[in-house]
C-alpha atoms as a PDB file:
ATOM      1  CA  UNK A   1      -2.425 -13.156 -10.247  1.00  0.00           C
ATOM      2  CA  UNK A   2      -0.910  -9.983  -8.776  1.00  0.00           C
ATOM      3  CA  UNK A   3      -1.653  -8.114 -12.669  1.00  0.00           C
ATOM      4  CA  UNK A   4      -5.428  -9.175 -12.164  1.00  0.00           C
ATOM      5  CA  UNK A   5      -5.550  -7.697  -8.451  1.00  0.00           C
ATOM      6  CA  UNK A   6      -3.995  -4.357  -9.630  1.00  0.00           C
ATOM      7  CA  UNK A   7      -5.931  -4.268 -12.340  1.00  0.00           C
ATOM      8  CA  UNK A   8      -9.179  -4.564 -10.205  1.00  0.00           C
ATOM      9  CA  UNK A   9      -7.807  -2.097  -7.319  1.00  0.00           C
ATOM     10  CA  UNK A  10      -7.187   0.472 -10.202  1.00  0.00           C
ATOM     11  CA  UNK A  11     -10.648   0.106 -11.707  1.00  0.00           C
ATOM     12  CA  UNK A  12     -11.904   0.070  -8.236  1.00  0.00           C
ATOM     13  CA  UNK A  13     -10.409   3.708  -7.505  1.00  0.00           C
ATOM     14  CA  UNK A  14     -11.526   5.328 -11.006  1.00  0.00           C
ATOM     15  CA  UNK A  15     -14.666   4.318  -9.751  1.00  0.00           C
ATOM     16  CA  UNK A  16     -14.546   5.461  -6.143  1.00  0.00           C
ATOM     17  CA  UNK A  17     -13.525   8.873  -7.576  1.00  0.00           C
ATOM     18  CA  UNK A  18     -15.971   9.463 -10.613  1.00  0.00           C
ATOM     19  CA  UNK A  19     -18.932   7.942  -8.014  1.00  0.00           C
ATOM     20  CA  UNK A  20     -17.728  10.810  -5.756  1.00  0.00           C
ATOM     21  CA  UNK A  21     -17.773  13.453  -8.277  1.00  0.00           C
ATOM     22  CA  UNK A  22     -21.318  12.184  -9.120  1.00  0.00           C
ATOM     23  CA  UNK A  23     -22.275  12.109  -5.910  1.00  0.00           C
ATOM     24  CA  UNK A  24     -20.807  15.629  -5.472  1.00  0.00           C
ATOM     25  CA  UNK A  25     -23.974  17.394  -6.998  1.00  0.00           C
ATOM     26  CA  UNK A  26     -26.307  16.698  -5.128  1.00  0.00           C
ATOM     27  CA  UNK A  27     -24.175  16.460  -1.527  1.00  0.00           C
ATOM     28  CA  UNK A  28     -21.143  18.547  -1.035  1.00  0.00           C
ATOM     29  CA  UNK A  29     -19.521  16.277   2.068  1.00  0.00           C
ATOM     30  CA  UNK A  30     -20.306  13.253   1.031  1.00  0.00           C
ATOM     31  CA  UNK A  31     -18.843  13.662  -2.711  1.00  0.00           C
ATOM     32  CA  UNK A  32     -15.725  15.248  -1.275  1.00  0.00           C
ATOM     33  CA  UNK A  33     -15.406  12.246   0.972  1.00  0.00           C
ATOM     34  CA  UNK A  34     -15.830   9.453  -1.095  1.00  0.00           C
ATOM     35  CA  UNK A  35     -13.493  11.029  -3.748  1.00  0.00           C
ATOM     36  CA  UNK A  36     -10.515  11.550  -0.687  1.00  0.00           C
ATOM     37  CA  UNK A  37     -11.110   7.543  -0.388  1.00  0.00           C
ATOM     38  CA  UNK A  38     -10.207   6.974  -3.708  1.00  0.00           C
ATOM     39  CA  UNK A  39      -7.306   9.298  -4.027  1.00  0.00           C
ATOM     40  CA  UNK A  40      -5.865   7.620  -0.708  1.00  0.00           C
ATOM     41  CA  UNK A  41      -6.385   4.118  -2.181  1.00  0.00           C
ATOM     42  CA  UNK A  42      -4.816   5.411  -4.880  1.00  0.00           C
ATOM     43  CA  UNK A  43      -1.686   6.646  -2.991  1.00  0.00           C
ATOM     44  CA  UNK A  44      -1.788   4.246  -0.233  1.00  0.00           C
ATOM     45  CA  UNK A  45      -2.979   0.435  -2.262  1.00  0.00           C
ATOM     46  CA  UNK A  46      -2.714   1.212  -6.008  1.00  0.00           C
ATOM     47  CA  UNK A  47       0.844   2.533  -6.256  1.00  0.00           C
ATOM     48  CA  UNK A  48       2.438   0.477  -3.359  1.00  0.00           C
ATOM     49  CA  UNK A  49       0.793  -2.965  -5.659  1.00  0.00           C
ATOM     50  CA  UNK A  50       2.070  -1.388  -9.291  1.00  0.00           C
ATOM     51  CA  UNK A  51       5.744  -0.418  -7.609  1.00  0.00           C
ATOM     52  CA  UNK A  52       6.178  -4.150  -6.160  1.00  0.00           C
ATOM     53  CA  UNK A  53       5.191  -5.381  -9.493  1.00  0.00           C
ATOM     54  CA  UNK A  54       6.985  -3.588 -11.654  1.00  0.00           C
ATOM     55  CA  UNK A  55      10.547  -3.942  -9.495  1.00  0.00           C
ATOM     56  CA  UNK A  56      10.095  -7.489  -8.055  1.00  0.00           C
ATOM     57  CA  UNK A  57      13.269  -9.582  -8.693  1.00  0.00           C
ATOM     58  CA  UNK A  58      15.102  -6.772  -9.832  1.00  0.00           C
ATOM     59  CA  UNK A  59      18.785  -6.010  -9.176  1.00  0.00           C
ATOM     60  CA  UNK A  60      17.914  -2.161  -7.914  1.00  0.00           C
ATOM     61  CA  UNK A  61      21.369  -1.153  -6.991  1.00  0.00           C
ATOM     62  CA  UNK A  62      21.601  -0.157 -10.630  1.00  0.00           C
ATOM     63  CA  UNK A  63      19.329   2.177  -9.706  1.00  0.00           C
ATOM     64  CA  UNK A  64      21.705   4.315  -7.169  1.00  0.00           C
ATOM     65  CA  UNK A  65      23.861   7.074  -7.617  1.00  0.00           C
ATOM     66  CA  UNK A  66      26.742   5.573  -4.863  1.00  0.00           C
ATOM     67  CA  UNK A  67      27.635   2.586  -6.960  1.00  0.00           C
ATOM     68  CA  UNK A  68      30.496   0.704  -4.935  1.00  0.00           C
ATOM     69  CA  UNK A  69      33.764   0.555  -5.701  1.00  0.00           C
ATOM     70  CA  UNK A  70      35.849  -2.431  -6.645  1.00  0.00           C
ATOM     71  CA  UNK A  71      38.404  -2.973  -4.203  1.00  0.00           C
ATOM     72  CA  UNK A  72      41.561  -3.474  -6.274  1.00  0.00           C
ATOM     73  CA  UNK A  73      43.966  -6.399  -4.772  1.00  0.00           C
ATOM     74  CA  UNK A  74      47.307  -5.058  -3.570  1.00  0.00           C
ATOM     75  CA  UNK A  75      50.319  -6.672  -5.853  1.00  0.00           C
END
């Protein structure tokens, strides 16, 4: 389900940003607007959905350079 919705939220940003670069001939503001909406939903919907898809139920702290120590037992 979550695939489908990123899928549609990434097709729905190409869109937003080749609409504003279309509507960018004929009116300067308005292209350059629509085309900032994309790139935010981009930055601010797309990649926040993709990241928590990719890494969900994932052991991360593989991912870190301060792996903890083992605490050896004292003899």
């Amino acid at each position: 389900m979550l695939k489908k919705i990123v899928l549609i939220v990434f097709f729905a940003v190409i869109g937003t940003i080749f609409y504003g670069y279309y509507v960018k001939e004929n009116d300067f503001k308005t292209g350059e607007k629509i085309i900032g909406i994309g790139v935010l939903l981009f930055a601010f919907v797309l990649m926040p959905l993709f990241i928590y898809l990719r890494y969900r139920g994932r052991d991360l702290s593989h991912y870190t350079f301060n792996q903890p120590k083992k605490v050896e037992e004292k003899k």
